[in-house]
C-alpha atoms as a PDB file:
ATOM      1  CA  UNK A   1      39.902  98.934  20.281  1.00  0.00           C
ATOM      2  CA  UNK A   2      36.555 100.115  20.628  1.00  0.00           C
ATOM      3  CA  UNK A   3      37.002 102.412  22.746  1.00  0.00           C
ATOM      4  CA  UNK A   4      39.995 104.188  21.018  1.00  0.00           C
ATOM      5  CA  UNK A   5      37.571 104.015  17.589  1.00  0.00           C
ATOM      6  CA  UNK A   6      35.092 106.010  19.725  1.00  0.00           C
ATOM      7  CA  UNK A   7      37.279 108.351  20.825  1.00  0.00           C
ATOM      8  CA  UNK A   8      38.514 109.151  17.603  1.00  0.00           C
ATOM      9  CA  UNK A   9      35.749 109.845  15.937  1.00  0.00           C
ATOM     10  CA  UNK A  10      34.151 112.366  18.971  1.00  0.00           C
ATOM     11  CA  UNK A  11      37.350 114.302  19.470  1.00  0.00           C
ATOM     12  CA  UNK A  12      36.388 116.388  15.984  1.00  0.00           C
ATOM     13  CA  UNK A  13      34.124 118.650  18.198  1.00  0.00           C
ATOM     14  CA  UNK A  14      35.325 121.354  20.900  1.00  0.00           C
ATOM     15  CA  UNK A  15      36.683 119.896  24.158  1.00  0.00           C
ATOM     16  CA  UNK A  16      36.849 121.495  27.460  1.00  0.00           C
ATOM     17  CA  UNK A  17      40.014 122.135  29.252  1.00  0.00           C
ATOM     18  CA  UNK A  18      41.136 123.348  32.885  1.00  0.00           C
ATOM     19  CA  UNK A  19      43.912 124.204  34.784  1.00  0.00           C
ATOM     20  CA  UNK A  20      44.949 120.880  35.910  1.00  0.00           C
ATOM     21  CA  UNK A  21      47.227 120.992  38.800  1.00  0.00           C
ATOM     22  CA  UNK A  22      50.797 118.500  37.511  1.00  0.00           C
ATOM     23  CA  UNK A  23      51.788 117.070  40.650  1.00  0.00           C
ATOM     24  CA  UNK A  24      48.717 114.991  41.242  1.00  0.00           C
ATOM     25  CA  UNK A  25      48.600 114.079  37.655  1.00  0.00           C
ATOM     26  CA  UNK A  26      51.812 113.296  37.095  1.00  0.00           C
ATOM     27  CA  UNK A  27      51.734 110.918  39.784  1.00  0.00           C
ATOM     28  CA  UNK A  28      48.177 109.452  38.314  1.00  0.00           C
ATOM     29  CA  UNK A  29      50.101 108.797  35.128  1.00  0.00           C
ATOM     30  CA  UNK A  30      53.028 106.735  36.673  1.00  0.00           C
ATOM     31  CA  UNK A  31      50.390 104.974  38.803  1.00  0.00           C
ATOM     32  CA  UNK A  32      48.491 103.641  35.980  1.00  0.00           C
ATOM     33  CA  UNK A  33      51.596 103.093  33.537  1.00  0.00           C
ATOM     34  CA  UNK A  34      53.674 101.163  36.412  1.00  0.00           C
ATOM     35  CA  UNK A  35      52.383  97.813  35.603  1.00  0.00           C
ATOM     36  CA  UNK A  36      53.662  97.864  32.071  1.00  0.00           C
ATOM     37  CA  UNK A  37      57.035  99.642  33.197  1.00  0.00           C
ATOM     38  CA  UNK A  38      57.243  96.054  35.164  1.00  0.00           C
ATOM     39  CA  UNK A  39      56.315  93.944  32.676  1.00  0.00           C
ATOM     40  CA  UNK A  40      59.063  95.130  30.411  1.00  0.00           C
ATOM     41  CA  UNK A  41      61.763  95.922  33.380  1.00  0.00           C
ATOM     42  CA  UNK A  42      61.594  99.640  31.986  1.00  0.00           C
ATOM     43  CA  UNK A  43      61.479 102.846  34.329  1.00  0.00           C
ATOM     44  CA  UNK A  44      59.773 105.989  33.783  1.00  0.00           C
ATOM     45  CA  UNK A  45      61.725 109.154  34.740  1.00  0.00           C
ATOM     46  CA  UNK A  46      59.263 111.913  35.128  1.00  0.00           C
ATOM     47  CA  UNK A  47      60.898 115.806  34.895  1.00  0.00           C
ATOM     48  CA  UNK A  48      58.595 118.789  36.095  1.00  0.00           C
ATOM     49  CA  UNK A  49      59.259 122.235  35.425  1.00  0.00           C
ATOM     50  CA  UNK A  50      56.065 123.351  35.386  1.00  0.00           C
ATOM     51  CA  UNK A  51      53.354 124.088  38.783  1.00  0.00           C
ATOM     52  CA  UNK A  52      50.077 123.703  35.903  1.00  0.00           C
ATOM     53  CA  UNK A  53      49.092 123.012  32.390  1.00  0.00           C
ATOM     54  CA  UNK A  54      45.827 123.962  30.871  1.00  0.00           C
ATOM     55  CA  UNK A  55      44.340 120.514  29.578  1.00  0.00           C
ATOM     56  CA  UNK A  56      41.689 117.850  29.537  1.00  0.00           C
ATOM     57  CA  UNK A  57      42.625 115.974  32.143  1.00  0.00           C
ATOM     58  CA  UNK A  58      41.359 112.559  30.389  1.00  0.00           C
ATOM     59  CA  UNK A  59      41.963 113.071  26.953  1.00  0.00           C
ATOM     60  CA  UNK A  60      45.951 113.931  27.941  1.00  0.00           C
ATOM     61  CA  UNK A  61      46.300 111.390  30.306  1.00  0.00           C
ATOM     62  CA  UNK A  62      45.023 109.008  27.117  1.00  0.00           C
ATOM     63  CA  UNK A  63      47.715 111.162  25.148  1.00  0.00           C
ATOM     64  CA  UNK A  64      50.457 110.429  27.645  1.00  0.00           C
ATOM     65  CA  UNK A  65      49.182 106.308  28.399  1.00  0.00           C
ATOM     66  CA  UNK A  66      50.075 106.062  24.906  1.00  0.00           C
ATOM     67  CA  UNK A  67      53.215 107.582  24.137  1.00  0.00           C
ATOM     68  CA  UNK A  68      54.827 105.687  27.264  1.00  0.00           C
ATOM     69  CA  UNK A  69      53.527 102.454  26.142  1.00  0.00           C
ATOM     70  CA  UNK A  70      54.945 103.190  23.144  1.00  0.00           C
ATOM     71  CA  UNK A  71      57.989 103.921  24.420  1.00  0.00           C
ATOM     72  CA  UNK A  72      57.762 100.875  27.066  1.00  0.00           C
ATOM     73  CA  UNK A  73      57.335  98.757  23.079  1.00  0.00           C
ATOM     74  CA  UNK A  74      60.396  99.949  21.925  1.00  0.00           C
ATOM     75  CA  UNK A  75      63.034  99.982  25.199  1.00  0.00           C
ATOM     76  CA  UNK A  76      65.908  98.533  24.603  1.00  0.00           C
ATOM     77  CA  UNK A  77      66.570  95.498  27.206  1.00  0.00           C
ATOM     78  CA  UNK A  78      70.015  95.703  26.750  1.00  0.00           C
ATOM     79  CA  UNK A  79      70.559  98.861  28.007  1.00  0.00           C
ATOM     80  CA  UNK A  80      68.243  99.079  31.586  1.00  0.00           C
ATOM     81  CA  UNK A  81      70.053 101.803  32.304  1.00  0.00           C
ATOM     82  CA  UNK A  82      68.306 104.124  29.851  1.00  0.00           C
ATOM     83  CA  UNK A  83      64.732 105.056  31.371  1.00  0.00           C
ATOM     84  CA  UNK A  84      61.651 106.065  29.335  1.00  0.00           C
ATOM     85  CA  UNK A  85      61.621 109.911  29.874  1.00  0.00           C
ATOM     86  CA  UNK A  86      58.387 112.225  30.219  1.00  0.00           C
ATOM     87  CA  UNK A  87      59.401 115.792  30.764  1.00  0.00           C
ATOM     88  CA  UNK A  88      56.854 118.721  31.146  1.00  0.00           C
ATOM     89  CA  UNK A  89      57.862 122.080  30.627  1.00  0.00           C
ATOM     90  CA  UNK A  90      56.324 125.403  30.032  1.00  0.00           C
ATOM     91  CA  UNK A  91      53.572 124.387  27.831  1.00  0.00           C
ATOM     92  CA  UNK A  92      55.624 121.255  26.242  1.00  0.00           C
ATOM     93  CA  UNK A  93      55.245 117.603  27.117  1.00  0.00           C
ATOM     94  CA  UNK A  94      57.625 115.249  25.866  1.00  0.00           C
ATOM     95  CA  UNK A  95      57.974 111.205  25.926  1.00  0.00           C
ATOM     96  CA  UNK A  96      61.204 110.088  25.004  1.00  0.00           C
ATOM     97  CA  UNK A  97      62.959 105.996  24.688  1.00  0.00           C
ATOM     98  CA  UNK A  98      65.931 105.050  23.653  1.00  0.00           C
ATOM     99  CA  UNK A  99      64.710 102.348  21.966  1.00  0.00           C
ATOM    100  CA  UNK A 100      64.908 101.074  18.233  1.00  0.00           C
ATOM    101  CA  UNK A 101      63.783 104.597  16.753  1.00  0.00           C
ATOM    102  CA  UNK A 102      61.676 105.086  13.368  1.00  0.00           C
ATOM    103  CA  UNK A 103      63.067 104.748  10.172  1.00  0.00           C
ATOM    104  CA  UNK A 104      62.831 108.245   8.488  1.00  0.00           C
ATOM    105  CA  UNK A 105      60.686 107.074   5.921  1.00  0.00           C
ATOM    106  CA  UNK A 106      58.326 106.083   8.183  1.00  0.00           C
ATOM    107  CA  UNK A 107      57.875 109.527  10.180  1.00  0.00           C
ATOM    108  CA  UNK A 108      55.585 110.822   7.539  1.00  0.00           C
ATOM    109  CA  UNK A 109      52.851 107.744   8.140  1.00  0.00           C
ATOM    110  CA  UNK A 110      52.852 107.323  11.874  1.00  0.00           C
ATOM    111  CA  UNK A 111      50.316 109.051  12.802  1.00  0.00           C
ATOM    112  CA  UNK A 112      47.957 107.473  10.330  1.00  0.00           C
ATOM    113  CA  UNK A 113      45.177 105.151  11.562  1.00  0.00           C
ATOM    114  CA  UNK A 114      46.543 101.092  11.564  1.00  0.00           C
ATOM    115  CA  UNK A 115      49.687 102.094  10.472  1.00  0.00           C
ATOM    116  CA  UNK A 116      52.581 100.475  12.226  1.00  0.00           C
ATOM    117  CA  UNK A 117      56.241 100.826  11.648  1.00  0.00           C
ATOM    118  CA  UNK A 118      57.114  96.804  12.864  1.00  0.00           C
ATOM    119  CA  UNK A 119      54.124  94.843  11.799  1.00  0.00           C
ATOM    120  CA  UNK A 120      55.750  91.768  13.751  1.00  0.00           C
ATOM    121  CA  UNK A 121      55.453  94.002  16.940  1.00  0.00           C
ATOM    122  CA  UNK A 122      51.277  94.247  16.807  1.00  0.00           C
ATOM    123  CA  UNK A 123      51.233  89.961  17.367  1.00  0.00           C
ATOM    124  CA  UNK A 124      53.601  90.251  20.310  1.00  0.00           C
ATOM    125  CA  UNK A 125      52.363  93.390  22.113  1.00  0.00           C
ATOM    126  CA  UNK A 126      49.318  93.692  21.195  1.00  0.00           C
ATOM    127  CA  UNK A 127      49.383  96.622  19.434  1.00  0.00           C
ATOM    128  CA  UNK A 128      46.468  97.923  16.701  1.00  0.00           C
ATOM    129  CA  UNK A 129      47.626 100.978  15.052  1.00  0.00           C
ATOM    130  CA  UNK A 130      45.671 103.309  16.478  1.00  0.00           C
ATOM    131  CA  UNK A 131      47.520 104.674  19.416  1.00  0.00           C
ATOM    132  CA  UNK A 132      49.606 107.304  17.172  1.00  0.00           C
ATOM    133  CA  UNK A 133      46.194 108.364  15.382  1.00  0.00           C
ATOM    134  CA  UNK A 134      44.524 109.090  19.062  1.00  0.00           C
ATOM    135  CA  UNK A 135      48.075 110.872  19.885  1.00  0.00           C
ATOM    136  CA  UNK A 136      47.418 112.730  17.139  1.00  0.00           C
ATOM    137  CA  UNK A 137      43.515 113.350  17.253  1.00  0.00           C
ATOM    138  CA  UNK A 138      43.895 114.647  20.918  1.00  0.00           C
ATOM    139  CA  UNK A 139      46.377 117.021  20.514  1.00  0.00           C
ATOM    140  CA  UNK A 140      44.697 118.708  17.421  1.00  0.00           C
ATOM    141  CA  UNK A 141      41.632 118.885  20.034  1.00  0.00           C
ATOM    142  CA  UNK A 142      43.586 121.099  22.151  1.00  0.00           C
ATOM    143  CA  UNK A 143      44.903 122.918  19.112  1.00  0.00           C
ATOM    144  CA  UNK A 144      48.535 121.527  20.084  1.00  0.00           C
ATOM    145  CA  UNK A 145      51.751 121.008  17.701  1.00  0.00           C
ATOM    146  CA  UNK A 146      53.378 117.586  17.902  1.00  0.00           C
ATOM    147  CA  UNK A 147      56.506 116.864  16.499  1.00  0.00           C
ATOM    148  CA  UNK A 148      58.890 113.653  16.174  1.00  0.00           C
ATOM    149  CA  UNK A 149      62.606 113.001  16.572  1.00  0.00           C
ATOM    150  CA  UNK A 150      63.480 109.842  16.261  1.00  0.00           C
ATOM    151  CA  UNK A 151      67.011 108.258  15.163  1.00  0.00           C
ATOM    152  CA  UNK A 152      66.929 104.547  13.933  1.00  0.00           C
ATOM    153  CA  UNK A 153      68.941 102.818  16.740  1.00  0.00           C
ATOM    154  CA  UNK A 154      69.067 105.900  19.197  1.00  0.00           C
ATOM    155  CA  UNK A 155      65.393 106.378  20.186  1.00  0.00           C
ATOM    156  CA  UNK A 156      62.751 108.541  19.337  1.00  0.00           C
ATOM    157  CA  UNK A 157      60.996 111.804  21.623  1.00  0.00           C
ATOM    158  CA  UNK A 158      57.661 112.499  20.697  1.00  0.00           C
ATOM    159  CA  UNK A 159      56.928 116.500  21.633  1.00  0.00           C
ATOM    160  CA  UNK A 160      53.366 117.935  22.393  1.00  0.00           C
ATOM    161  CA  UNK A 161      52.967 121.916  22.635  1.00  0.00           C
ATOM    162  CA  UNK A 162      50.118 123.310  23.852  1.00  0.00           C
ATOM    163  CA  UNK A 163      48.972 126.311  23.288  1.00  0.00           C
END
């Protein structure tokens, strides 16, 4: 919690970025997600149509850890069939479950610090609020749009576009 606190309050200044090769850090990302894919019985399918993105390495790989663990929150158990989807393409990344989805009334708040759709969910997983805020904090550092889909009952894709 600290940590994410920190990180939210330093990400106002510039950050650097790099050409950050996908393959390699693609494959860091399912690496460090796979123990909570296991926990839950989810799978992660990962889509690349793209060779490089032009990034902080860290701050998007703290972008990505979230929206999958979102995602991993909200899968559906009943339907094991339906994997937790990143895709990157062009200059897009996108995270999408087809979990319980967000109420539309909601979608305006999410991103707001300790704000969470299903309070019961935070006692169960663990969760604090803040992973949405960081989502959103990080990709205003790299001067990125982010936009939400998300169908109550059908699942929700979070979309990043970098510049």
């Amino acid at each position: 919690l600290v940590q994410t606190l920190l990180k939210l309050l330093t990400l106002d200044r510039e950050i650097e970025t790099q050409t950050v090769e996908l393959s390699e850090f693609l494959e860091q990302i399912e690496q460090g997600i796979a123990p909570k894919l296991s926990e839950r019985g989810a799978t992660l399918d990962v889509q690349c149509e793209a060779d490089t993105l032009c990034m902080n390495a860290d701050l998007m790989q703290s972008l990505l850890f979230n929206l999958i663990s979102n995602a991993i929150n909200s899968y559906d158990l009943d339907a094991p069939d339906k994997p937790v989807m990143l895709r990157v393409f062009a200059h897009t990344v996108a995270v999408s479950d087809h979990g319980r989805g967000i109420p539309k009334e909601a979608l305006p708040r999410i991103f707001e610090p300790f704000y969470m759709v299903d309070k019961s969910r935070s006692k169960k997983l663990g969760g604090s609020g803040l992973g949405l805020a960081l989502v959103r904090a990080i990709a205003d550092a790299h001067h990125a749009s982010i936009t939400v889909e998300s169908e109550p009952g059908e699942g929700t894709t979070v979309s990043v576009v970098l510049p």
